[in-house]
Protein backbone atom coordinates (compact mmCIF):
# COMPACT_ATOMS: atom_id res chain seq x y z
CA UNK A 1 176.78 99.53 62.22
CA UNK A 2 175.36 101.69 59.95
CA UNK A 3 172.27 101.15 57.88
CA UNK A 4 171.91 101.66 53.60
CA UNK A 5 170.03 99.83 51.58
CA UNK A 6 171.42 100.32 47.85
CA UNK A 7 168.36 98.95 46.57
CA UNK A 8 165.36 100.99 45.07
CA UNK A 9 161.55 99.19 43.82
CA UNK A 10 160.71 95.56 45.06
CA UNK A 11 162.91 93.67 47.54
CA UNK A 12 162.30 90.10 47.94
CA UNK A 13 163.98 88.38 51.20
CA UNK A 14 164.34 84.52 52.29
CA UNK A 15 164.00 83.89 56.45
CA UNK A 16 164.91 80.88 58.11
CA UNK A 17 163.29 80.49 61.06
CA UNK A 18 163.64 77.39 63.30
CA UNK A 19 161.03 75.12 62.27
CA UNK A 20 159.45 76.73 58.76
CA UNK A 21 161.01 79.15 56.03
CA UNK A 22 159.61 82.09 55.23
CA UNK A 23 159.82 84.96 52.37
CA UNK A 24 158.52 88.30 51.86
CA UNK A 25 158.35 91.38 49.77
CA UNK A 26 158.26 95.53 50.07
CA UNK A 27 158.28 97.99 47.91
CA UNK A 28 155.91 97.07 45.36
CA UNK A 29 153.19 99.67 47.28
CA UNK A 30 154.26 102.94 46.36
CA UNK A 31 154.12 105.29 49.14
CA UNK A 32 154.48 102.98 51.84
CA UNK A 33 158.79 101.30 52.76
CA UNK A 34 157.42 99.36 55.19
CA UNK A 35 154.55 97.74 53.89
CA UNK A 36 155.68 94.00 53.35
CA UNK A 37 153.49 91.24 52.29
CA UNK A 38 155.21 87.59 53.31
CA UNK A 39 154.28 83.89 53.09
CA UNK A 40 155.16 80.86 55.40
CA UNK A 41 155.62 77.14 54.95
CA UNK A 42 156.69 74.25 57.47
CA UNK A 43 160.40 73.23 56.85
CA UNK A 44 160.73 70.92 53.55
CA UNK A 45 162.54 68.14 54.10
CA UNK A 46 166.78 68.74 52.98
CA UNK A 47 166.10 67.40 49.75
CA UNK A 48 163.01 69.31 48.60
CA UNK A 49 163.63 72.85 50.79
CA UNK A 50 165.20 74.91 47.05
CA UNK A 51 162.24 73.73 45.24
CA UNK A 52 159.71 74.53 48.79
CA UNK A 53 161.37 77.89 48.68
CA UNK A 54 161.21 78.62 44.57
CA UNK A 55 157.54 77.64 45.07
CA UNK A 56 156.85 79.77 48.31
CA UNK A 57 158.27 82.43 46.53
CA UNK A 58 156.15 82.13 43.20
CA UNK A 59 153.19 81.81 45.47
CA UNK A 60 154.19 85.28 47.61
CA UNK A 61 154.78 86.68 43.72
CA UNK A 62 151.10 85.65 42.49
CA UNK A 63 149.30 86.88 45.15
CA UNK A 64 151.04 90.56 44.89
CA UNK A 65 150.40 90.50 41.34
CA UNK A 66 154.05 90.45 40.65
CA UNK A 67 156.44 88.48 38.17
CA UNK A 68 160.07 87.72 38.68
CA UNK A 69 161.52 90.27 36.59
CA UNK A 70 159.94 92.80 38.84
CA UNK A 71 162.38 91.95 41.45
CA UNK A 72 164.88 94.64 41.94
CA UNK A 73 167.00 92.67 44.66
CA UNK A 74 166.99 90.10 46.86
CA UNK A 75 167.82 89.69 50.52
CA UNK A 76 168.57 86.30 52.24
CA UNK A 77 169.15 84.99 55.34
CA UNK A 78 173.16 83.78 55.76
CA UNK A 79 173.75 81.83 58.73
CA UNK A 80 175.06 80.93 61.25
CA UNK A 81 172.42 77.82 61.48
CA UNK A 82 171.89 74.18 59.81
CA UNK A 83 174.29 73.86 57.09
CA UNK A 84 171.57 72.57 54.39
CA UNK A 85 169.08 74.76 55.40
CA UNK A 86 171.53 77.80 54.90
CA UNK A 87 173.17 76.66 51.50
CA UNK A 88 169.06 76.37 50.32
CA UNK A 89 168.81 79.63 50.98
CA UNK A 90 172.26 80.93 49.66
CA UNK A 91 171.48 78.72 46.32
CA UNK A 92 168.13 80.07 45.87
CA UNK A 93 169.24 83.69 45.97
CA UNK A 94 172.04 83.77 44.56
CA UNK A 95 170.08 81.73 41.50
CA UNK A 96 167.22 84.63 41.62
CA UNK A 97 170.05 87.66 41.72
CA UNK A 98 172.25 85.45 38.53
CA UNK A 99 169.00 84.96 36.50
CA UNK A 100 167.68 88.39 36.74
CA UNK A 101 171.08 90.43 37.19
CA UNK A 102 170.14 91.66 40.30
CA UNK A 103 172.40 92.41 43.60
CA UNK A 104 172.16 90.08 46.47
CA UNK A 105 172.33 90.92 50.47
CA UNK A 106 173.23 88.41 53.10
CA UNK A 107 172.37 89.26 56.58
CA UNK A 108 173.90 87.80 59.57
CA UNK A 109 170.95 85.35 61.22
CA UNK A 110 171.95 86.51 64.91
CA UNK A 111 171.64 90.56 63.91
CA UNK A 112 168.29 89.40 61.82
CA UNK A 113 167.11 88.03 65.26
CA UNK A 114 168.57 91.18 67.40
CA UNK A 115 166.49 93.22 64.91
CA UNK A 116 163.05 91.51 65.23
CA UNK A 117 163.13 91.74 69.08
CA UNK A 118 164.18 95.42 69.11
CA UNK A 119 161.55 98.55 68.54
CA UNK A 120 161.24 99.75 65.16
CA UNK A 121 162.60 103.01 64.26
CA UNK A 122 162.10 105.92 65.98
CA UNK A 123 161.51 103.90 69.39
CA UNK A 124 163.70 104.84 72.25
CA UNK A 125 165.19 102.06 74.62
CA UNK A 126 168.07 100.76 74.40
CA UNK A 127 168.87 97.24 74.39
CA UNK A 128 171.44 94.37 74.50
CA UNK A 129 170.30 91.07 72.92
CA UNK A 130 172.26 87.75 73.92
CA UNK A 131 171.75 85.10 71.68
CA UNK A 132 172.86 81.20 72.15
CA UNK A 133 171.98 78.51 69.87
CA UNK A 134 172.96 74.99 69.52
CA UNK A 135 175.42 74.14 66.87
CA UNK A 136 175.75 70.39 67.50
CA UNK A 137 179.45 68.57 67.95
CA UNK A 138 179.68 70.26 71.61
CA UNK A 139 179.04 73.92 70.35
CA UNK A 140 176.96 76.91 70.95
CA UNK A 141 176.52 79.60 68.53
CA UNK A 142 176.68 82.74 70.48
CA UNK A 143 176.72 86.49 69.97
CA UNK A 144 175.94 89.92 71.77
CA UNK A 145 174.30 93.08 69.80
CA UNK A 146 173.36 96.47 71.53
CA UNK A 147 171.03 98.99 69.75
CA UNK A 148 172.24 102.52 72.16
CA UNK A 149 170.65 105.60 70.62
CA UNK A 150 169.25 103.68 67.63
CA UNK A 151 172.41 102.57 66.84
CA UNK A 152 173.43 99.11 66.37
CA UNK A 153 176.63 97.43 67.26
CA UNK A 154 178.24 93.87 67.65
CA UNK A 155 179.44 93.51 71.46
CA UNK A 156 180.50 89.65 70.46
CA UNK A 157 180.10 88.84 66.81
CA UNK A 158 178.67 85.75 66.15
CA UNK A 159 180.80 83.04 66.77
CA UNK A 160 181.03 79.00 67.15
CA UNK A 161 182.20 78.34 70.90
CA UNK A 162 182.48 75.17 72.81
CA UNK A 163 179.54 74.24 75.04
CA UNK A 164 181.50 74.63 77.92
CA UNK A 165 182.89 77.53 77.45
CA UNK A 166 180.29 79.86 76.68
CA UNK A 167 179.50 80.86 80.64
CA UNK A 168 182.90 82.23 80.85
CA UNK A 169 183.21 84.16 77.28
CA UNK A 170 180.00 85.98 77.96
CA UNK A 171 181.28 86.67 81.74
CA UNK A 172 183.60 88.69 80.06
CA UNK A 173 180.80 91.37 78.95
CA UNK A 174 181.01 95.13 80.06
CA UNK A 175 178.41 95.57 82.49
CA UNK A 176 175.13 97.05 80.20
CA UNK A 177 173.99 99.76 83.14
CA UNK A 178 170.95 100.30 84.81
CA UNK A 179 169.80 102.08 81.21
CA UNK A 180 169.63 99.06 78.85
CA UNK A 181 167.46 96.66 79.08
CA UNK A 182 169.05 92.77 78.62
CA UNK A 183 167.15 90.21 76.20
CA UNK A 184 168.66 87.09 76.04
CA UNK A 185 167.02 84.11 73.62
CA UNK A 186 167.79 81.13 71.90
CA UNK A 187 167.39 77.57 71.76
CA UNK A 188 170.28 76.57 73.88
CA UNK A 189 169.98 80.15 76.30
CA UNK A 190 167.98 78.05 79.48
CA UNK A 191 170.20 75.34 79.37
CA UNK A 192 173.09 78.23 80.37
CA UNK A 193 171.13 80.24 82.49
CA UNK A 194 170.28 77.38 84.51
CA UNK A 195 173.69 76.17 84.64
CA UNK A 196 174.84 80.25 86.34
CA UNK A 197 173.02 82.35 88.45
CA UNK A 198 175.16 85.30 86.93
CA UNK A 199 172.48 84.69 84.11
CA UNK A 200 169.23 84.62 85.91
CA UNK A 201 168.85 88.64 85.57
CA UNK A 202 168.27 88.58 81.98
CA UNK A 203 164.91 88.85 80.74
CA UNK A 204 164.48 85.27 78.08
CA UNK A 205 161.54 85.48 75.31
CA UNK A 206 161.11 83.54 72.27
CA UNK A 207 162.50 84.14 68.92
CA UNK A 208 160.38 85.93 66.07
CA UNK A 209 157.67 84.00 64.07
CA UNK A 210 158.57 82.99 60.60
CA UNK A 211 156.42 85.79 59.37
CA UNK A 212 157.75 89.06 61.37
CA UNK A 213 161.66 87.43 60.58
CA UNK A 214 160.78 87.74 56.50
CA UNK A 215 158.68 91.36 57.45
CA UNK A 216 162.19 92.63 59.69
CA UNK A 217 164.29 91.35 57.04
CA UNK A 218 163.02 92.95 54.03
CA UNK A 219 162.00 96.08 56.20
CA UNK A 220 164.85 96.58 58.39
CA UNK A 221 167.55 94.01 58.14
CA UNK A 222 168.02 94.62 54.51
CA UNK A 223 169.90 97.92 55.19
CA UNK A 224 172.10 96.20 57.42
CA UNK A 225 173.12 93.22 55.03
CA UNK A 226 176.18 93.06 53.26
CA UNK A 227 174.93 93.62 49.40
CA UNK A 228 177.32 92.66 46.26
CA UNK A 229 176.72 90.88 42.76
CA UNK A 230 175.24 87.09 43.00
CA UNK A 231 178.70 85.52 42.18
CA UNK A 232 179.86 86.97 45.52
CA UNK A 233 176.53 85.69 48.24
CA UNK A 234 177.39 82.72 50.19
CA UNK A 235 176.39 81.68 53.76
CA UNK A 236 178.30 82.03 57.15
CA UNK A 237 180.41 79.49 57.98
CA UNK A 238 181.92 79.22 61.74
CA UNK A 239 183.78 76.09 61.82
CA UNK A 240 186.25 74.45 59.23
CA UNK A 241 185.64 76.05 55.55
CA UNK A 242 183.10 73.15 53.55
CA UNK A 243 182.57 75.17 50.89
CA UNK A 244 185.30 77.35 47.52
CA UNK A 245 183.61 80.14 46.33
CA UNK A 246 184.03 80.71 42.43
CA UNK A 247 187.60 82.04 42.15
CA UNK A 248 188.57 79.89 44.70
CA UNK A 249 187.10 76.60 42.47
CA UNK A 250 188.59 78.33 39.51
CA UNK A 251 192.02 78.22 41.17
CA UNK A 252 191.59 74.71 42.52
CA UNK A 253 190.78 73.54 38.58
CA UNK A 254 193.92 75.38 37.37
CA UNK A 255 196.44 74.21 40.07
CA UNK A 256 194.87 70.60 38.47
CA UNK A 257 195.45 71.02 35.08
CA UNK A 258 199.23 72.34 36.14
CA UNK A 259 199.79 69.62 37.85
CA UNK A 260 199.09 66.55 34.90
């Protein structure tokens, strides 16, 4: 996985941690990539969370003495996670990249997470991060990244597995060697460890706060994130397809009109 960030002046990018959202911004200190300045706000309910973001974000703006249009590109969180909370997120950015004509980047939520637990650049280690999370209707969201010689790759992409399957796909890992150290976290990651001792070696830790998941992703993540024009952002969807993107609504409206 290798990092570029086609992106030059201020970067604005859209967390979603657990229980709050979060934004943040870089670039808009000359001299200084990694200097981010971010803002945090408990989870909006469904209904309200595009308008608790647009505000978050015009707050975050203020307070750097920035406007809108000095927003060169914007980064967002994609998903895998709750379906609202990730379409907010989607909507919002892709609104912000559509309104100012500025590219979008969607990162995957899992490598966002791998990122924040891992040593900034520079640091040696290297590391495996296992990540579980519930997914409701009997599912775990699950995946595997290794940073080896700062560079990152996906052991198990994120994917949408069964409940009770889940012990036996990550059974199937290589063995990491003495050399890397194993992180495993995630909302659903005791409830497997406890169910296999084959587990119990890896070292468990909470996920990121709100805050330092906005800082990595506008920092870090960013140069990971797959970056395009707004038409194209959408989140990460695992299970059946919910959502058409445009050409595929475009198609769908055509095939209608053929048909009266």
């Amino acid at each position: 996985m290798t990092e570029r960030l086609p992106v030059a002046g201020v970067l604005l990018g859209i967390a979603l941690a657990d229980d709050a959202v979060a934004v943040a911004v870089n670039g808009h200190r000359p001299g200084d990539s990694f200097a981010a300045d971010a803002a945090v706000a408990a989870d909006p309910a469904e209904n309200g969370l595009r308008d608790g973001l647009l505000g978050l974000i015009e707050s975050l703006l203020d307070g750097c003495g920035l406007r809108r249009r000095d927003i060169s590109g914007v980064v967002f969180e994609a998903g895998p996670g709750g379906f609202s909370r990730v379409r907010a997120g989607c909507a919002v950015a892709q609104g912000l990249g559509w309104g100012l004509d500025i590219p979008v980047g969607a990162v995957d939520s899992h490598f966002l997470r791998a990122l924040c637990l891992s040593p900034g650049a520079g640091s040696g280690g290297d590391l495996r991060v296992i990540i579980v999370r519930d997914a409701r209707m009997g599912h775990r969201f699950v995946s595997v990244h290794e940073c080896r010689a700062g560079q990152w790759s996906a052991t198990l992409p994120v994917r949408s597995i069964p409940t009770d399957e889940v012990a036996a796909a990550l059974s199937l890992l290589p063995e990491p060697g003495s050399a890397i150290q194993v992180i495993a976290t995630g909302d659903a990651i005791d409830e497997l460890i406890a169910s296999d001792r084959e587990f119990g070696s890896w070292r468990r830790t909470a996920a990121a706060d709100p805050v330092d998941q906005a800082v990595t992703l506008v920092t870090r993540a960013a140069g990971y994130a797959t970056w395009g024009p707004a038409r194209d952002a959408r989140p990460l969807y695992l299970r059946d397809k919910i959502a058409l993107d445009l050409d595929e609504q475009a198609a769908l409206r055509a095939s209608r009109t053929l048909a009266q």
